[in-house]
N, C-alpha and C. Protein backbone atom coordinates (compact mmCIF):
# COMPACT_ATOMS: atom_id res chain seq x y z
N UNK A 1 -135.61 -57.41 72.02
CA UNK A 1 -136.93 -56.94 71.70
C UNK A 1 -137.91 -57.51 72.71
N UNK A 2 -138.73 -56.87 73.28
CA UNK A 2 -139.78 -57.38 74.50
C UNK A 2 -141.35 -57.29 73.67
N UNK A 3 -142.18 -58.10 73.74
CA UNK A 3 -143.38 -58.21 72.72
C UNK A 3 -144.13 -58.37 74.27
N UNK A 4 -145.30 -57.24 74.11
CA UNK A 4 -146.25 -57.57 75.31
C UNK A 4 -147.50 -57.51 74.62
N UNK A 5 -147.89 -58.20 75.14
CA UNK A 5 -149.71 -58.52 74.79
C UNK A 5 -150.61 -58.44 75.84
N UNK A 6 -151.82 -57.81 76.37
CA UNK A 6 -152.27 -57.98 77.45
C UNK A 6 -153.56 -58.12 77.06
N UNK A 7 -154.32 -59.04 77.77
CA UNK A 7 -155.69 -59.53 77.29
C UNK A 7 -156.10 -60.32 76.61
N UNK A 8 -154.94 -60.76 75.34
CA UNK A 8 -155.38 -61.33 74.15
C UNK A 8 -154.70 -62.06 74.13
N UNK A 9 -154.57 -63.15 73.37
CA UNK A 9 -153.28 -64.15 72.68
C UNK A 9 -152.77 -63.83 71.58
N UNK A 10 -151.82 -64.22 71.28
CA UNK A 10 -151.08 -64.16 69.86
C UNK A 10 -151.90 -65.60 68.98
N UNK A 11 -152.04 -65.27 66.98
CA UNK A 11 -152.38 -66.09 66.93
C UNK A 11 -151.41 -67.12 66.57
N UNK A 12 -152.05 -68.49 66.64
CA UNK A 12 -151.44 -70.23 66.56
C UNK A 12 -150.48 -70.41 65.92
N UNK A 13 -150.41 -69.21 64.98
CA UNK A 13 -149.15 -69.65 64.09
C UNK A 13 -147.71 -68.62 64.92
N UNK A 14 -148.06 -68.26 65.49
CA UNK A 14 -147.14 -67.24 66.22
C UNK A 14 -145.96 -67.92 67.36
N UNK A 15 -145.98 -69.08 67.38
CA UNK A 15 -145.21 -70.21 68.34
C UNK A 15 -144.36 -70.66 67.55
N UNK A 16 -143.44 -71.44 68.23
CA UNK A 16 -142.47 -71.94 67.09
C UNK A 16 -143.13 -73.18 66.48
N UNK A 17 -142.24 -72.65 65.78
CA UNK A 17 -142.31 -73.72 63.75
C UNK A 17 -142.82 -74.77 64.38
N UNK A 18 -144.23 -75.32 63.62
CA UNK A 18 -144.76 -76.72 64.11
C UNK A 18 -145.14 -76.85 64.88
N UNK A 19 -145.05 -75.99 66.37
CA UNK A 19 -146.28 -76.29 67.61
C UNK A 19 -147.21 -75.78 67.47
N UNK A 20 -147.66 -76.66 68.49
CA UNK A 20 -149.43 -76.08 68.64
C UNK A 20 -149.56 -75.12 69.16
N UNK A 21 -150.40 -74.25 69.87
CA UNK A 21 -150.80 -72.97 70.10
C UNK A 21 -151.34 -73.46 71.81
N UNK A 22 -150.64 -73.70 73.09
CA UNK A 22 -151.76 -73.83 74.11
C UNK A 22 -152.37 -72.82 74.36
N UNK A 23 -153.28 -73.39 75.51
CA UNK A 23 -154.09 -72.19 76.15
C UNK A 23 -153.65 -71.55 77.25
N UNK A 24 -153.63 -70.34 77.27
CA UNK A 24 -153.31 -69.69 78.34
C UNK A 24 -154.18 -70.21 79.69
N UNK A 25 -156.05 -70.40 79.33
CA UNK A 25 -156.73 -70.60 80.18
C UNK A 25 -156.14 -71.89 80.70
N UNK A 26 -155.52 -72.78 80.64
CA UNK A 26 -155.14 -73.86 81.55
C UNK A 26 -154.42 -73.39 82.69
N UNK A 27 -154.21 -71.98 82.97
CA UNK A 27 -153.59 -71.76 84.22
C UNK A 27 -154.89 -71.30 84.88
N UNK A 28 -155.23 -72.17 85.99
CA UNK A 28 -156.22 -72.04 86.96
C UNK A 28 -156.44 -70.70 87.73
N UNK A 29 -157.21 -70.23 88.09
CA UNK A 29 -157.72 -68.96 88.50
C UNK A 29 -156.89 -68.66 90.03
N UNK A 30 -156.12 -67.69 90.30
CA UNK A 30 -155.62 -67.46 91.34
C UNK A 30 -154.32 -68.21 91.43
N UNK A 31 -154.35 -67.83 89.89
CA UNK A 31 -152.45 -68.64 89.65
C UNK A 31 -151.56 -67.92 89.03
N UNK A 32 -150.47 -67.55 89.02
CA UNK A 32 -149.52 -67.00 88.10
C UNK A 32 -149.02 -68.20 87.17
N UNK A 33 -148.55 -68.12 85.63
CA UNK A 33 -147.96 -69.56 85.03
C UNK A 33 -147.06 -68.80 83.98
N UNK A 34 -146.10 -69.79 83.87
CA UNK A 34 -144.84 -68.98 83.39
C UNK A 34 -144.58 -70.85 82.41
N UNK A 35 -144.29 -70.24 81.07
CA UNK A 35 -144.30 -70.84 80.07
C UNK A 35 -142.60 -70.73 79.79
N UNK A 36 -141.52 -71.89 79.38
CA UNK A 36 -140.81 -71.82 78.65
C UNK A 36 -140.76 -70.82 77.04
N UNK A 37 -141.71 -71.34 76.22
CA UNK A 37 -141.91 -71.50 75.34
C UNK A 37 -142.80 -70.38 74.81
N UNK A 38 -142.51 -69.83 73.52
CA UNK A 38 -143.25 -68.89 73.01
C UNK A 38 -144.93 -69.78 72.76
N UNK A 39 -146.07 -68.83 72.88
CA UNK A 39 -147.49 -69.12 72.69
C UNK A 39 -147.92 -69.86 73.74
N UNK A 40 -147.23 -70.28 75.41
CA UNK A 40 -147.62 -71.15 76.12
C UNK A 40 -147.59 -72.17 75.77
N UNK A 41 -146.45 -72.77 75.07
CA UNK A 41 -145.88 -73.81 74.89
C UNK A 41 -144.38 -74.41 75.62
N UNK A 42 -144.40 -75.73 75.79
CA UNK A 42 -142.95 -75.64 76.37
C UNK A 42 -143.24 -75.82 77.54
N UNK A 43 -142.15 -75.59 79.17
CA UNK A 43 -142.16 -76.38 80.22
C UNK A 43 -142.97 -75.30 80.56
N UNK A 44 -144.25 -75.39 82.18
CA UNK A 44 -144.70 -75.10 82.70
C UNK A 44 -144.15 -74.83 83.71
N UNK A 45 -144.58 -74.00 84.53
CA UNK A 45 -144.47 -73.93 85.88
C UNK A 45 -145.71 -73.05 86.17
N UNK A 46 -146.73 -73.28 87.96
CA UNK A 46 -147.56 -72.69 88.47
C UNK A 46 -147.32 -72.30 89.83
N UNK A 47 -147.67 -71.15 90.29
CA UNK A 47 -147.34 -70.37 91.37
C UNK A 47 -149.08 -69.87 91.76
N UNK A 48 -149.00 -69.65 93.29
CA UNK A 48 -149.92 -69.82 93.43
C UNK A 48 -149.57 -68.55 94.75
N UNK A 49 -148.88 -67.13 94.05
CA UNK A 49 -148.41 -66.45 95.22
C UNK A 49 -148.94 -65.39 95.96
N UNK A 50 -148.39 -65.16 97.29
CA UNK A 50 -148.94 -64.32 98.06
C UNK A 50 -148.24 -63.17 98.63
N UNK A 51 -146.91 -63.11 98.53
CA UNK A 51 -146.27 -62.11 98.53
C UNK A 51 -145.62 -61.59 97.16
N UNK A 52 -145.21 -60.07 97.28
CA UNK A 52 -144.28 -59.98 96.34
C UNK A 52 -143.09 -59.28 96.84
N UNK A 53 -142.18 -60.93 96.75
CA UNK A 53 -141.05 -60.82 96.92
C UNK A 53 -140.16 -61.30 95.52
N UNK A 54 -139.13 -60.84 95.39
CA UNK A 54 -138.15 -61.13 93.99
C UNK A 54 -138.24 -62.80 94.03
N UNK A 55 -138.24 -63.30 92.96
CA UNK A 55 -137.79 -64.42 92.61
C UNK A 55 -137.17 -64.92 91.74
N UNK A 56 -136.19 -65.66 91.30
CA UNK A 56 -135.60 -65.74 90.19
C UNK A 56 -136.74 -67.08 89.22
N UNK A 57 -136.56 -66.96 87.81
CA UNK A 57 -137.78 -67.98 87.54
C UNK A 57 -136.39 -69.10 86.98
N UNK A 58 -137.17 -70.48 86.86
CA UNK A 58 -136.85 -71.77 87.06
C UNK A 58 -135.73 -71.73 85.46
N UNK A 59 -136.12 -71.05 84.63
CA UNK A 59 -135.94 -71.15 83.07
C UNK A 59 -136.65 -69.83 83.17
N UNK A 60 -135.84 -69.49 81.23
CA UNK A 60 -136.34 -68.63 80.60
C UNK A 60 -137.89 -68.55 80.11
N UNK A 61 -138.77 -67.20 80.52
CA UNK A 61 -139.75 -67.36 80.26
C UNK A 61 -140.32 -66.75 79.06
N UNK A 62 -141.21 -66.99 78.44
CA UNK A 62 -141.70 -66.79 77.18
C UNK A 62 -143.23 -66.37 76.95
N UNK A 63 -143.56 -66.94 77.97
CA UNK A 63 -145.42 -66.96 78.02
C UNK A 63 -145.80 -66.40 79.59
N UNK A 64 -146.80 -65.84 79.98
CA UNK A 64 -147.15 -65.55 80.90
C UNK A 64 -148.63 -65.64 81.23
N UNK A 65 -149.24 -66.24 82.26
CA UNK A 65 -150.49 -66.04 82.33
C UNK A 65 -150.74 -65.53 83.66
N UNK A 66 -151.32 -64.23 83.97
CA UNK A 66 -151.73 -63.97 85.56
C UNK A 66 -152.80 -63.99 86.32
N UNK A 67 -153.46 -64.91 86.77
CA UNK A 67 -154.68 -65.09 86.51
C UNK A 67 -155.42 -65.17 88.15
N UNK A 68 -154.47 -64.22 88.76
CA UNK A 68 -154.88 -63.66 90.17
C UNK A 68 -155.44 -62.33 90.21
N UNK A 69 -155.60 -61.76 91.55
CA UNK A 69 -155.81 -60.48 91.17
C UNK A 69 -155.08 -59.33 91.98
N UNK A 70 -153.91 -59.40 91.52
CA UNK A 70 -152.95 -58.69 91.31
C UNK A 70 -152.05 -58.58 90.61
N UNK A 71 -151.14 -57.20 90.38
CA UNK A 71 -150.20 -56.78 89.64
C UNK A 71 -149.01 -57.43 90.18
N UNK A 72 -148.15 -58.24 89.19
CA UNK A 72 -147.34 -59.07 89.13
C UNK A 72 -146.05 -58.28 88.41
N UNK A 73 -144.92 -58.05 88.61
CA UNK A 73 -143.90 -57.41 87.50
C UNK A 73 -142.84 -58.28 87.18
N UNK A 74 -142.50 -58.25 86.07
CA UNK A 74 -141.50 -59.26 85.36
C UNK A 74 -140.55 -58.79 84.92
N UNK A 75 -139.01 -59.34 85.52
CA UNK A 75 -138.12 -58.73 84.93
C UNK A 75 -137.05 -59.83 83.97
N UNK A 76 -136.37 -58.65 83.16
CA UNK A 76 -135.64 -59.55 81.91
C UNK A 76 -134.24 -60.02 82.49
N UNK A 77 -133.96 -59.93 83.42
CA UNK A 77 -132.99 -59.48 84.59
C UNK A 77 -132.97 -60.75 85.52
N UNK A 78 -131.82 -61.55 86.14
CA UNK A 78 -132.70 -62.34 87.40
C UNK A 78 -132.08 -61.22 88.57
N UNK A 79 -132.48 -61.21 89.95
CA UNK A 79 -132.74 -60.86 90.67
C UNK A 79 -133.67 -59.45 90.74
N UNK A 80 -134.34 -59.41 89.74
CA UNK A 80 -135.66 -58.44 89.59
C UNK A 80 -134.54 -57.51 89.07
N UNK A 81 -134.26 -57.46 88.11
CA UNK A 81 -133.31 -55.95 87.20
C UNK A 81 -133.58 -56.48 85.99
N UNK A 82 -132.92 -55.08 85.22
CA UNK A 82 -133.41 -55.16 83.51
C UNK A 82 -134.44 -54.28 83.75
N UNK A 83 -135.38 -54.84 82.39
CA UNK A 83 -136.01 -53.97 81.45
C UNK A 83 -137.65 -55.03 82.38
N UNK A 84 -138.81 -53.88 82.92
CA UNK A 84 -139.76 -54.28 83.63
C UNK A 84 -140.95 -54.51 83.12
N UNK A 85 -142.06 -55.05 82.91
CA UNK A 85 -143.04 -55.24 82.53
C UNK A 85 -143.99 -55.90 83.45
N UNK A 86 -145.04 -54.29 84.12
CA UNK A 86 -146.32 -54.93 85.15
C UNK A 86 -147.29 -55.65 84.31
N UNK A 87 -147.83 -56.93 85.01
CA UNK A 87 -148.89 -57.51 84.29
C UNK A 87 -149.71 -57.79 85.61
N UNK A 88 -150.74 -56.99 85.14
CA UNK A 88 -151.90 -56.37 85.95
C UNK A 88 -153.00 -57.90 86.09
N UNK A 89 -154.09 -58.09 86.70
CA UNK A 89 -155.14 -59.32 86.98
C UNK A 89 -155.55 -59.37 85.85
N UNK A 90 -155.57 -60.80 85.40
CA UNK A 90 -156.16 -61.27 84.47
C UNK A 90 -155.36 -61.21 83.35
N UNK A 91 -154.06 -60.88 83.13
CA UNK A 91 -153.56 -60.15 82.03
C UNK A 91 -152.81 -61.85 81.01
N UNK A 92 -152.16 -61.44 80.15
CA UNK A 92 -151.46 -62.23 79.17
C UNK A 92 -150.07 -61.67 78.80
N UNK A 93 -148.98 -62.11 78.97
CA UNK A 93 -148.08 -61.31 77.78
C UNK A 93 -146.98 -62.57 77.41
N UNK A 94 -146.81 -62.41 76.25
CA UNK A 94 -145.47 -62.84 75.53
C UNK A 94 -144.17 -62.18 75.41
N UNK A 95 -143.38 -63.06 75.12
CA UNK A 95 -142.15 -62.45 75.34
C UNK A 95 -141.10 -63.09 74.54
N UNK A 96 -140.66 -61.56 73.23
CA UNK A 96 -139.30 -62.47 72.43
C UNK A 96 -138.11 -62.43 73.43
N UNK A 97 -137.64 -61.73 74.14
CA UNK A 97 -136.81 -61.21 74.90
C UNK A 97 -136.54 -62.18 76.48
N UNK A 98 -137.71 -62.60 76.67
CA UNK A 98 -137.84 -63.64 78.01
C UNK A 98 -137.70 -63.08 78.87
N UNK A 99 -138.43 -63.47 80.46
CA UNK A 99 -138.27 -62.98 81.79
C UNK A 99 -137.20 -64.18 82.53
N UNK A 100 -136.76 -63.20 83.54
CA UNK A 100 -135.62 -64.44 84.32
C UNK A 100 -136.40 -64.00 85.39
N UNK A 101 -136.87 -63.10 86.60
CA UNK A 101 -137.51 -62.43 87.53
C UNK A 101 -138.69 -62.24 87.66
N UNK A 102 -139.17 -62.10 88.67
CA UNK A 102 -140.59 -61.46 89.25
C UNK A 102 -141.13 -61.48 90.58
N UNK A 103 -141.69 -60.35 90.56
CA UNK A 103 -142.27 -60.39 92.07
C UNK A 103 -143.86 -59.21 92.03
């Protein structure tokens, strides 16, 4: 199942059992951030990219914040295959399903 959200957050109780709810806004402006963890919880990682070339991501991703301004695509797939989801500037999405890819 792939859950996309764009613009908005899910609410606080929507993370797993007992965490807190972070903020998406902690990913700095002209950053891509890729969350372990459902609600932007869980391990981080920040990218700060300029091409789009495939990448495989570090861990399964769960949270997404894109907070450049460009269209970013995420795949469920690693080497950019599977099932795709563009997340356009500024966007948000969650994910029951998780990303392994993107470029």
């Amino acid at each position: 199942m792939l859950l996309l959200s764009l613009g908005i957050t899910a609410p606080a109780n929507a993370g797993t059992p007992g965490s807190p709810a972070a903020d998406p806004y902690d990913c700095s402006e002209g950053y891509v951030c890729l969350w372990s963890g459902y609600n932007y919880d869980g391990a981080m990682e920040t990218y700060q990219p300029s091409w789009h070339t495939c990448s495989d991501t570090p861990f399964e991703v769960h949270s997404i914040a894109n907070r450049t301004q460009d269209t970013w695509t995420f795949y469920t797939e690693e080497g950019c295959s599977g099932d795709e989801v563009p997340l356009g500037p500024g966007g948000f999405a969650l994910s029951g399903a998780g990303f392994r890819s993107w470029r």
